[in-house]
N, C-alpha and C. Protein backbone atom coordinates (compact mmCIF):
# COMPACT_ATOMS: atom_id res chain seq x y z
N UNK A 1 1.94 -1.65 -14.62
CA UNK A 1 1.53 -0.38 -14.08
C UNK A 1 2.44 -0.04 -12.90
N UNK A 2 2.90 0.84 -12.70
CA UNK A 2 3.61 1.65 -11.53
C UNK A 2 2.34 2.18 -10.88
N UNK A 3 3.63 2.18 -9.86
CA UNK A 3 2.74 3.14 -8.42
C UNK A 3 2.37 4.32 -8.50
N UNK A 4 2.87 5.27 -9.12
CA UNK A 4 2.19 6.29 -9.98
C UNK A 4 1.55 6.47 -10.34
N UNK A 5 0.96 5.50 -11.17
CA UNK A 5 -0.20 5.44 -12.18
C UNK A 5 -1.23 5.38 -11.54
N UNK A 6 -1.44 4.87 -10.23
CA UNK A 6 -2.68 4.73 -9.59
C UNK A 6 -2.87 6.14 -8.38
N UNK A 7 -1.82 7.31 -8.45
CA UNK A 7 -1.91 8.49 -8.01
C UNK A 7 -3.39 9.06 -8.28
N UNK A 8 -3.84 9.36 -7.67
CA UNK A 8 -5.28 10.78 -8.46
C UNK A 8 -5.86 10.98 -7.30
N UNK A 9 -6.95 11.68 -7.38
CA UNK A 9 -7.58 12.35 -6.70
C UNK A 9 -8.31 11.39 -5.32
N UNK A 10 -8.64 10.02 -5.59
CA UNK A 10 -9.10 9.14 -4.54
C UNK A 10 -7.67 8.46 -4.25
N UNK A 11 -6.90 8.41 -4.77
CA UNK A 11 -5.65 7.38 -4.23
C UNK A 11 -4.64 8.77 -3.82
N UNK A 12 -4.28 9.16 -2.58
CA UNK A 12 -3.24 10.30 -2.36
C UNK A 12 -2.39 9.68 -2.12
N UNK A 13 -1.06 10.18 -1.99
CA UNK A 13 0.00 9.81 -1.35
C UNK A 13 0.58 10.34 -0.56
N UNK A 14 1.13 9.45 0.82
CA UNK A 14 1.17 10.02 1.89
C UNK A 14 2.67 9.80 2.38
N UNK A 15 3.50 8.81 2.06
CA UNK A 15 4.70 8.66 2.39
C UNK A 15 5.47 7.54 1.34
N UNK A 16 6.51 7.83 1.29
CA UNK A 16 7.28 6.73 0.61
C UNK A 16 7.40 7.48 -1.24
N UNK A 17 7.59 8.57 -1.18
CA UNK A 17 7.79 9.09 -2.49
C UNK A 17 8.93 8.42 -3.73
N UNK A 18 10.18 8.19 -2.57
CA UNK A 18 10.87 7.62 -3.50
C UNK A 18 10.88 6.20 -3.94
N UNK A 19 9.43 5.49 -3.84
CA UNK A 19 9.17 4.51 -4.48
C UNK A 19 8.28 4.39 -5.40
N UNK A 20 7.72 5.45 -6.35
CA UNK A 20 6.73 5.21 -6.98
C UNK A 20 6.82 4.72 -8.10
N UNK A 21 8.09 5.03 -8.05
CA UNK A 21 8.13 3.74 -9.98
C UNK A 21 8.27 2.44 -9.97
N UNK A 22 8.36 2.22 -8.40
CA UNK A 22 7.77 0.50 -8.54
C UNK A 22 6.46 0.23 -9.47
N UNK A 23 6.60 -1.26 -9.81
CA UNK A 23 5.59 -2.03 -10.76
C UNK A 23 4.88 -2.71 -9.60
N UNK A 24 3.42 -2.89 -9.93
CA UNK A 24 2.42 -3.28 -9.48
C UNK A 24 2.00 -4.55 -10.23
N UNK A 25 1.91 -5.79 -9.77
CA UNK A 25 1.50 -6.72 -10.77
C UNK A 25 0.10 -7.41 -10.01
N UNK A 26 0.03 -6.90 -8.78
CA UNK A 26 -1.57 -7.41 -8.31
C UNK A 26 -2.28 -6.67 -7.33
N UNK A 27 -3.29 -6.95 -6.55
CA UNK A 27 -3.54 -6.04 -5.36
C UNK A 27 -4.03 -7.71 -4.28
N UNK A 28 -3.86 -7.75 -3.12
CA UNK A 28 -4.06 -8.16 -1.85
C UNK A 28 -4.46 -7.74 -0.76
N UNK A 29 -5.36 -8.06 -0.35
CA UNK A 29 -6.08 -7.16 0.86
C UNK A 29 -6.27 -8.01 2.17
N UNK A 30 -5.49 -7.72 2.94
CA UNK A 30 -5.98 -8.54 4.22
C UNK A 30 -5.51 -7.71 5.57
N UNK A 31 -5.30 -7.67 6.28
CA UNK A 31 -5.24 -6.63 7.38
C UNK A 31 -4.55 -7.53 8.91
N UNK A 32 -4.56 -9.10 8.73
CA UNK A 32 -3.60 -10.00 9.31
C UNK A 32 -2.02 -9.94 8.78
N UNK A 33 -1.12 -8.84 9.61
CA UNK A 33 0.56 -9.33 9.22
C UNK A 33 0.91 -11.15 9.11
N UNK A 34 0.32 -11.38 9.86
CA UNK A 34 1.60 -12.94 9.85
C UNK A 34 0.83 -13.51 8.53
N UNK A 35 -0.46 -13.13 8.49
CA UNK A 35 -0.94 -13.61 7.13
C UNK A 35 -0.68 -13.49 5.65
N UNK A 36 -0.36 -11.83 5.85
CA UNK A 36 0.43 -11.11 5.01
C UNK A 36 1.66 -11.94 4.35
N UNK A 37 2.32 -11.96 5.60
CA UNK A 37 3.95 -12.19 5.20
C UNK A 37 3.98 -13.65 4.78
N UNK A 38 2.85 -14.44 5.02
CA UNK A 38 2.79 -16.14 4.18
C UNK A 38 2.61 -16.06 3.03
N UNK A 39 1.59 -15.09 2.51
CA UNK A 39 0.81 -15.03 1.18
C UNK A 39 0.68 -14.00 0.40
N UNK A 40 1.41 -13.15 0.73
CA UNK A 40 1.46 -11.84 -0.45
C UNK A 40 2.36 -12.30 -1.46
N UNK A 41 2.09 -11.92 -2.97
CA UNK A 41 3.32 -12.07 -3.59
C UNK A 41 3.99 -10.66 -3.60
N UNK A 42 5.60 -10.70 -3.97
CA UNK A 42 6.16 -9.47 -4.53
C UNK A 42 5.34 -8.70 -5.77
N UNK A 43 5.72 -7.57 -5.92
CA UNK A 43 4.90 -6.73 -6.70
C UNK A 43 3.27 -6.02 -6.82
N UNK A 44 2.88 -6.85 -5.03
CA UNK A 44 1.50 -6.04 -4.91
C UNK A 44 1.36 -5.07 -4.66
N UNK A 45 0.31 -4.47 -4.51
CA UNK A 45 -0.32 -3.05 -3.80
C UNK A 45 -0.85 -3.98 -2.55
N UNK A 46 -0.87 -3.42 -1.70
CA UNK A 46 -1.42 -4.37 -0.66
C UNK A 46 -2.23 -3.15 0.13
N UNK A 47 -4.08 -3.91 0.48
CA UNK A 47 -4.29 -3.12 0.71
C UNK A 47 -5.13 -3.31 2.24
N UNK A 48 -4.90 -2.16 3.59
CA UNK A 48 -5.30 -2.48 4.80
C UNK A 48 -5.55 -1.54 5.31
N UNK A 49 -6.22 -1.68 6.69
CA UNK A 49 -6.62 -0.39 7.33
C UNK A 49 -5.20 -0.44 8.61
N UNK A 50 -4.39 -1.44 8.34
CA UNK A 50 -3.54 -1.19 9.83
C UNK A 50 -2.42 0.45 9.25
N UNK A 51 -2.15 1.01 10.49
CA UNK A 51 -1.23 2.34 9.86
C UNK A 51 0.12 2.22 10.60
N UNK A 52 0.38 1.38 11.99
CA UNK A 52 1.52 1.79 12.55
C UNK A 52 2.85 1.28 11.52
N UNK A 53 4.18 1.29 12.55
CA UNK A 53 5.14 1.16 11.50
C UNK A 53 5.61 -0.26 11.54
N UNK A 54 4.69 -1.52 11.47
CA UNK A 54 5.16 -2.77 11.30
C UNK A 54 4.64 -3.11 10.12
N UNK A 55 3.48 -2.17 9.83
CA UNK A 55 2.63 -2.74 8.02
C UNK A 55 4.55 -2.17 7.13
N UNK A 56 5.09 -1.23 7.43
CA UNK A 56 5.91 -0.83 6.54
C UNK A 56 7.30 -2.08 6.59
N UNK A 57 7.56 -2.79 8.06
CA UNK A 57 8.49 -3.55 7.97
C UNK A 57 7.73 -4.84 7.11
N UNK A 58 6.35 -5.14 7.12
CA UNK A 58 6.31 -6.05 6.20
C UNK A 58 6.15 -5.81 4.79
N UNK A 59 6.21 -4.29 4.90
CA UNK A 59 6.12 -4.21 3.17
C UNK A 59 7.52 -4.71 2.51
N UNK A 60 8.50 -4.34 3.15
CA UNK A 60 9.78 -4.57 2.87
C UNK A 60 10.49 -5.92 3.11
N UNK A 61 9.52 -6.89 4.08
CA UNK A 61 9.85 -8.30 3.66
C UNK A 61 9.98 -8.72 2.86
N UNK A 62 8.68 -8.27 2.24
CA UNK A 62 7.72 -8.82 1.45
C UNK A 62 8.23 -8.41 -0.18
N UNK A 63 8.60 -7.40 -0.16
CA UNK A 63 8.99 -6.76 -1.62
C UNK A 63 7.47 -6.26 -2.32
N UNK A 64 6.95 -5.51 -1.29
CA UNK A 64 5.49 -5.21 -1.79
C UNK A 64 5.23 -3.80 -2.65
N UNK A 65 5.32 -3.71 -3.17
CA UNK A 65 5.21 -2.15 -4.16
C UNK A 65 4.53 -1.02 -3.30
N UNK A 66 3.48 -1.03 -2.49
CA UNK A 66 2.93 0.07 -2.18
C UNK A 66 2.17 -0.60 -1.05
N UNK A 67 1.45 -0.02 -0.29
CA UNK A 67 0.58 0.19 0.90
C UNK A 67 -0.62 1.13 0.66
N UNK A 68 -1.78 0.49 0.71
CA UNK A 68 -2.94 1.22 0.79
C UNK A 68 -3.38 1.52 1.60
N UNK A 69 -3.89 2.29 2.69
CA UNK A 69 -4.84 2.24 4.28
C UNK A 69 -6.03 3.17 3.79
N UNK A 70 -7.01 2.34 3.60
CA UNK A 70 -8.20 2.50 3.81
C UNK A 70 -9.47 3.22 4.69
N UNK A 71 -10.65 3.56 4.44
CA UNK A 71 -11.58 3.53 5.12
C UNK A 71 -10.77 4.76 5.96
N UNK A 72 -10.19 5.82 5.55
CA UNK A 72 -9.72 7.17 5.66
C UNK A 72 -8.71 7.36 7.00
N UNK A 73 -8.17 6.27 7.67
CA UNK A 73 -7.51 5.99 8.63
C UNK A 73 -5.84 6.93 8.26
N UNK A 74 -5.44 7.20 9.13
CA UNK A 74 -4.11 8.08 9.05
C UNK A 74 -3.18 7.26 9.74
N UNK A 75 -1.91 7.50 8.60
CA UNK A 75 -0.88 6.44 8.89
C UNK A 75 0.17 7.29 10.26
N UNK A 76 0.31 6.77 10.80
CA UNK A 76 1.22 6.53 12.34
C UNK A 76 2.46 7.60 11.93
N UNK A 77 2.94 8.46 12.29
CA UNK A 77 4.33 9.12 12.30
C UNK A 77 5.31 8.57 12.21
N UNK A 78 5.43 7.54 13.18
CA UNK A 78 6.53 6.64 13.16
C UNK A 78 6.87 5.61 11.80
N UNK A 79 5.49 5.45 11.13
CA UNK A 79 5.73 4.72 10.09
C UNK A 79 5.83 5.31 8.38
N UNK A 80 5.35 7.05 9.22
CA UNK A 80 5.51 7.47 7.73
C UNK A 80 7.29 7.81 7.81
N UNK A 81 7.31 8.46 9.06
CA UNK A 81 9.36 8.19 8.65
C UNK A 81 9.96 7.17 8.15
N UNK A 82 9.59 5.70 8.29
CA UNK A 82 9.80 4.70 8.32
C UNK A 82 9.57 4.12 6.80
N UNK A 83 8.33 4.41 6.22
CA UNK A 83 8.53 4.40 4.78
C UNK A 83 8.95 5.53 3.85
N UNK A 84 9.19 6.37 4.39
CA UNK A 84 9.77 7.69 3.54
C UNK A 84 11.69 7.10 3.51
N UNK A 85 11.88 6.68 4.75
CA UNK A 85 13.74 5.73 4.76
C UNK A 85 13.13 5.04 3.82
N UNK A 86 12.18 3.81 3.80
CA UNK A 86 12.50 2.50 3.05
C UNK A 86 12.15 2.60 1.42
N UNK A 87 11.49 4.23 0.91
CA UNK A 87 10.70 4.09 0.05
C UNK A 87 9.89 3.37 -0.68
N UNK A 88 8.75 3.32 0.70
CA UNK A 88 7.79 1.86 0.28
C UNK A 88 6.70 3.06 0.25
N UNK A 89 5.74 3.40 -0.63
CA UNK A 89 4.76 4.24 -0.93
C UNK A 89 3.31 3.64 0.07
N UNK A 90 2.72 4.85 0.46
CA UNK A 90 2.05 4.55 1.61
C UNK A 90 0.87 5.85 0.89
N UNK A 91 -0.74 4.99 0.53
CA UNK A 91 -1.39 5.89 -0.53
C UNK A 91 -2.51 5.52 0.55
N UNK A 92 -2.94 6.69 0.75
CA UNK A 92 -4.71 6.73 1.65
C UNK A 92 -5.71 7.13 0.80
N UNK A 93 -6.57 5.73 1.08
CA UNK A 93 -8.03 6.02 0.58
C UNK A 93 -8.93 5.82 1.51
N UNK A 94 -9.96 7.32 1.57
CA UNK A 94 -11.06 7.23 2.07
C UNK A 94 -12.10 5.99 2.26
N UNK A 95 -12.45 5.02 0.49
CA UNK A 95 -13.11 4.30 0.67
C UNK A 95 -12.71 2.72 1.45
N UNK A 96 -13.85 2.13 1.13
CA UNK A 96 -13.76 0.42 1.76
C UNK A 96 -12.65 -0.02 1.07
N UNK A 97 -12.04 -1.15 1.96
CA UNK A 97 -11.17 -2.12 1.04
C UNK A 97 -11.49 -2.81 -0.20
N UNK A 98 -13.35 -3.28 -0.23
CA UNK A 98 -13.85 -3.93 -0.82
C UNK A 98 -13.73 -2.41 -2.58
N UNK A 99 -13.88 -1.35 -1.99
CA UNK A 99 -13.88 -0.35 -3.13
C UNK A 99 -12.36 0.50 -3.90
N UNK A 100 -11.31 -0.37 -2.95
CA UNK A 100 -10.03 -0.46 -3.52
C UNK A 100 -9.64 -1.08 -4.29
N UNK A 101 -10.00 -2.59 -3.82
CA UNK A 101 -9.42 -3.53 -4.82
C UNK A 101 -9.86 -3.67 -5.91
N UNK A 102 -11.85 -3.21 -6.11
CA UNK A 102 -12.30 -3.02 -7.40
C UNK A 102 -11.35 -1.88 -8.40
N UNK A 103 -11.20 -0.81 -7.93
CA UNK A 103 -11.14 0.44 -8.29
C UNK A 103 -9.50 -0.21 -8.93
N UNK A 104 -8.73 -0.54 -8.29
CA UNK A 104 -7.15 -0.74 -8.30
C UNK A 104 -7.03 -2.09 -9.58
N UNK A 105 -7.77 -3.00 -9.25
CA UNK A 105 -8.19 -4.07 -9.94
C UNK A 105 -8.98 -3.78 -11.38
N UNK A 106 -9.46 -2.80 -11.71
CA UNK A 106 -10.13 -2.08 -12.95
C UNK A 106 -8.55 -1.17 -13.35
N UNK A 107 -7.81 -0.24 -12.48
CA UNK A 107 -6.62 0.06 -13.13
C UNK A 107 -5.84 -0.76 -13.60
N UNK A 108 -5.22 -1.78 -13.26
CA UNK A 108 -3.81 -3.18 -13.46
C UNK A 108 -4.53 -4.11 -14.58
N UNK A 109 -5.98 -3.82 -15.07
CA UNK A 109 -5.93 -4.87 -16.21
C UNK A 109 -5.44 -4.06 -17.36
């Protein structure tokens, strides 16, 4: 599944356009960076409520397909420039994390 595919009406997209044809092969949710950057694999959706522009430098450690921020939080200016350069897709959802990973996790099977 691409990053695309999980576009619609609860998943918007907010920055990082020119990455959406990345592939998605899992979702991860944790909202600790240093934790992040031990244990994410490449190809997640990763999904958190942090918005400034260091979630975007670890997306790009990391080789992470997309960025979720949650629980209707608005991503930082600095970091939507920041993934719009790196084209790392940056998708806001209103709901819980706990109602992402179901929702995202029911799309990727």
């Amino acid at each position: 599944m691409k990053v695309k595919d999980i576009l619609n009406s609860e998943f918007t997209l907010v920055a990082g356009s020119g990455g959406i044809e990345k592939e998605i092969s899992n979702v991860y949710v944790c909202d600790l960076l240093s934790f992040v950057m031990s244990h994410v694999k490449s190809g997640s959706a990763w999904i958190t409520i942090q918005t400034h522009v260091n979630v975007v430098a670890v997306a790009v450690m990391t080789e992470i397909s997309c960025i979720i921020i949650c629980e209707g939080e608005k991503l930082d200016e600095n970091a939507k420039v920041k993934a719009d350069e790196e084209n790392i897709p940056v998708i806001s959802f209103s709901g819980t994390s706990y109602d992402a990973a179901i929702k995202l996790s029911e799309m990727i099977k």
